[in-house]
Protein backbone atom coordinates (compact mmCIF):
# COMPACT_ATOMS: atom_id res chain seq x y z
CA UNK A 1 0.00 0.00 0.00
CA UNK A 2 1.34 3.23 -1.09
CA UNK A 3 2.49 5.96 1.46
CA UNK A 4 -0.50 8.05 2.31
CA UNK A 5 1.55 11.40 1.11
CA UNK A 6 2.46 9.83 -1.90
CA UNK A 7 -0.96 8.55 -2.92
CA UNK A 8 -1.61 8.93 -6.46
CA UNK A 9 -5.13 9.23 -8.39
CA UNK A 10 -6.11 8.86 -11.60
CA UNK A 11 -9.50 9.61 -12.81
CA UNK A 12 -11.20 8.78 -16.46
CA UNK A 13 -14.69 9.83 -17.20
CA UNK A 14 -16.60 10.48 -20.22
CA UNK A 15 -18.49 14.20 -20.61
CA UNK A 16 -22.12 13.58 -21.29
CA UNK A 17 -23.57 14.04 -24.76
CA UNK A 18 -19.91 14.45 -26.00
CA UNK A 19 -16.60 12.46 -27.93
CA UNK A 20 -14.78 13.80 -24.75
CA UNK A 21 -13.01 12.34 -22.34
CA UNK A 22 -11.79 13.89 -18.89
CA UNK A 23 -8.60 12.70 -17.47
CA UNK A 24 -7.19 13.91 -14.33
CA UNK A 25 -4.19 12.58 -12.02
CA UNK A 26 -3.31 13.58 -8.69
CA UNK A 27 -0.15 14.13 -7.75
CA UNK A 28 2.66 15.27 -5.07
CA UNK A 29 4.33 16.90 -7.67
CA UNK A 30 2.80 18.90 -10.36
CA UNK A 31 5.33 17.73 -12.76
CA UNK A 32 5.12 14.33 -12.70
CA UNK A 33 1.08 14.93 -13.25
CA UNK A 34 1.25 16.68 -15.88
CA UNK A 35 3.95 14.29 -17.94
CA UNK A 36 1.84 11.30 -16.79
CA UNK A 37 -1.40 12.79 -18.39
CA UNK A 38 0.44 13.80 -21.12
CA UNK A 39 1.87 10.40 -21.68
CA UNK A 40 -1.43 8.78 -21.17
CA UNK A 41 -3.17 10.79 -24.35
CA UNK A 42 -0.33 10.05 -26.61
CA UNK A 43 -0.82 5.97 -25.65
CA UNK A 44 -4.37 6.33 -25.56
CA UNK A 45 -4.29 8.34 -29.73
CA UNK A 46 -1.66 6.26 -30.63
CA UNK A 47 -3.81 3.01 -29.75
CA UNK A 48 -6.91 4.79 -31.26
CA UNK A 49 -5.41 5.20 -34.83
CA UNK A 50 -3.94 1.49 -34.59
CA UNK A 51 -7.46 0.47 -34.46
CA UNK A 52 -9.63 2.48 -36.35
CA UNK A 53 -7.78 3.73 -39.05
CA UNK A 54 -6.42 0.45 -41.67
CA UNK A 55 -9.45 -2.07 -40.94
CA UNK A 56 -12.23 0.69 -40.80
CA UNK A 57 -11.45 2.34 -43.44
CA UNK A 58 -10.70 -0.97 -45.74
CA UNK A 59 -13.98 -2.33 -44.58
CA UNK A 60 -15.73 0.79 -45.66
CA UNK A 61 -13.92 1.29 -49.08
CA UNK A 62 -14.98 -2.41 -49.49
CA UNK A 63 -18.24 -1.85 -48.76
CA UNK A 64 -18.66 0.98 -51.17
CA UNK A 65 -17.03 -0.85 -54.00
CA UNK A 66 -19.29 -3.22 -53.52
CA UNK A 67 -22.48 -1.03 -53.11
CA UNK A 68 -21.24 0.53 -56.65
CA UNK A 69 -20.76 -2.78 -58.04
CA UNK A 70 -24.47 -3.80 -57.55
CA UNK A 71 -25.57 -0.48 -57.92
CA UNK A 72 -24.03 -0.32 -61.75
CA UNK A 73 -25.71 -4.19 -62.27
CA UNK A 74 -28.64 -3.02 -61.12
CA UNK A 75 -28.44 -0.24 -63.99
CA UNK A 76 -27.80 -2.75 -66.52
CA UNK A 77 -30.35 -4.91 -65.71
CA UNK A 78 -32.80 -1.72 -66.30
CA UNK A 79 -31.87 -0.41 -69.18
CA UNK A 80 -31.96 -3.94 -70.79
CA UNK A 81 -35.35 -4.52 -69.57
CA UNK A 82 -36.09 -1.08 -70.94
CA UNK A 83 -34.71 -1.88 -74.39
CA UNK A 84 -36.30 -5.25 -74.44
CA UNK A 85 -39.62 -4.04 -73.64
CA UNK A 86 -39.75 -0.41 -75.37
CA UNK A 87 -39.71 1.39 -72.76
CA UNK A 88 -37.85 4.67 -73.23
CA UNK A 89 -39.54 6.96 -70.58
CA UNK A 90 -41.72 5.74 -67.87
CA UNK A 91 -43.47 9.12 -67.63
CA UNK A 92 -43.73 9.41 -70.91
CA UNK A 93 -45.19 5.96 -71.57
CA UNK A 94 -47.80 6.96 -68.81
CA UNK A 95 -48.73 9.89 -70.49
CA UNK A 96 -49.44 8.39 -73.69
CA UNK A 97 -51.85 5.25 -72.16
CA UNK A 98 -53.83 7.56 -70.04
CA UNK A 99 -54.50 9.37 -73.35
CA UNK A 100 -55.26 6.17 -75.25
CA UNK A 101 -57.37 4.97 -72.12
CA UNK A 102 -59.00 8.41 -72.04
CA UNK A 103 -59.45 7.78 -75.98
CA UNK A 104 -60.83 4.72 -75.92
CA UNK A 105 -63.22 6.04 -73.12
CA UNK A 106 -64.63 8.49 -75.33
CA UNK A 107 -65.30 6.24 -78.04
């Protein structure tokens, strides 16, 4: 057990509704406080970039090559249905069989 005049405390606690974190150590001497806080950020960003920057932001790219990969399939498939069954513009082609409907209505 530590001698009570050189009892040390370290405190960690998130700030509500915030990214923040509050970190405070108590010390006999102001110096070694403030290095040990300062240490403790640089481990804590170092360790942060170690794990989100490489697999997040592969997984991501990934996932977006992906997304453009079925989203250009996707685009293919239409435009062959649309050449395969006439179809040049969908509001177009509504326009014109409301007017044959309306047409054939009259007559």
């Amino acid at each position: 057990m530590p001698h009570p005049e050189c009892a040390e405390k370290l405190t960690v606690a998130g700030v509500k509704k915030s990214n923040v974190i509050e970190v405070s150590f108590q010390h006999r001497d102001p110096k070694v406080a403030a290095r040990f806080v300062n240490l403790l950020v640089e481990l804590y960003k170092d360790m942060h970039l170690e794990i989100f920057s490489d697999p997040q932001s592969s997984f991501i790219d990934n996932q977006v090559a992906q997304f453009e990969q079925k989203l250009k399939q996707s685009e293919s498939q239409m435009e062959a249905f649309k050449q395969s069954n006439r179809v040049f513009s969908l509001e177009e082609q509504r326009t014109l069989l409301l007017q044959q409907r309306n047409e054939l209505d009259t007559n």
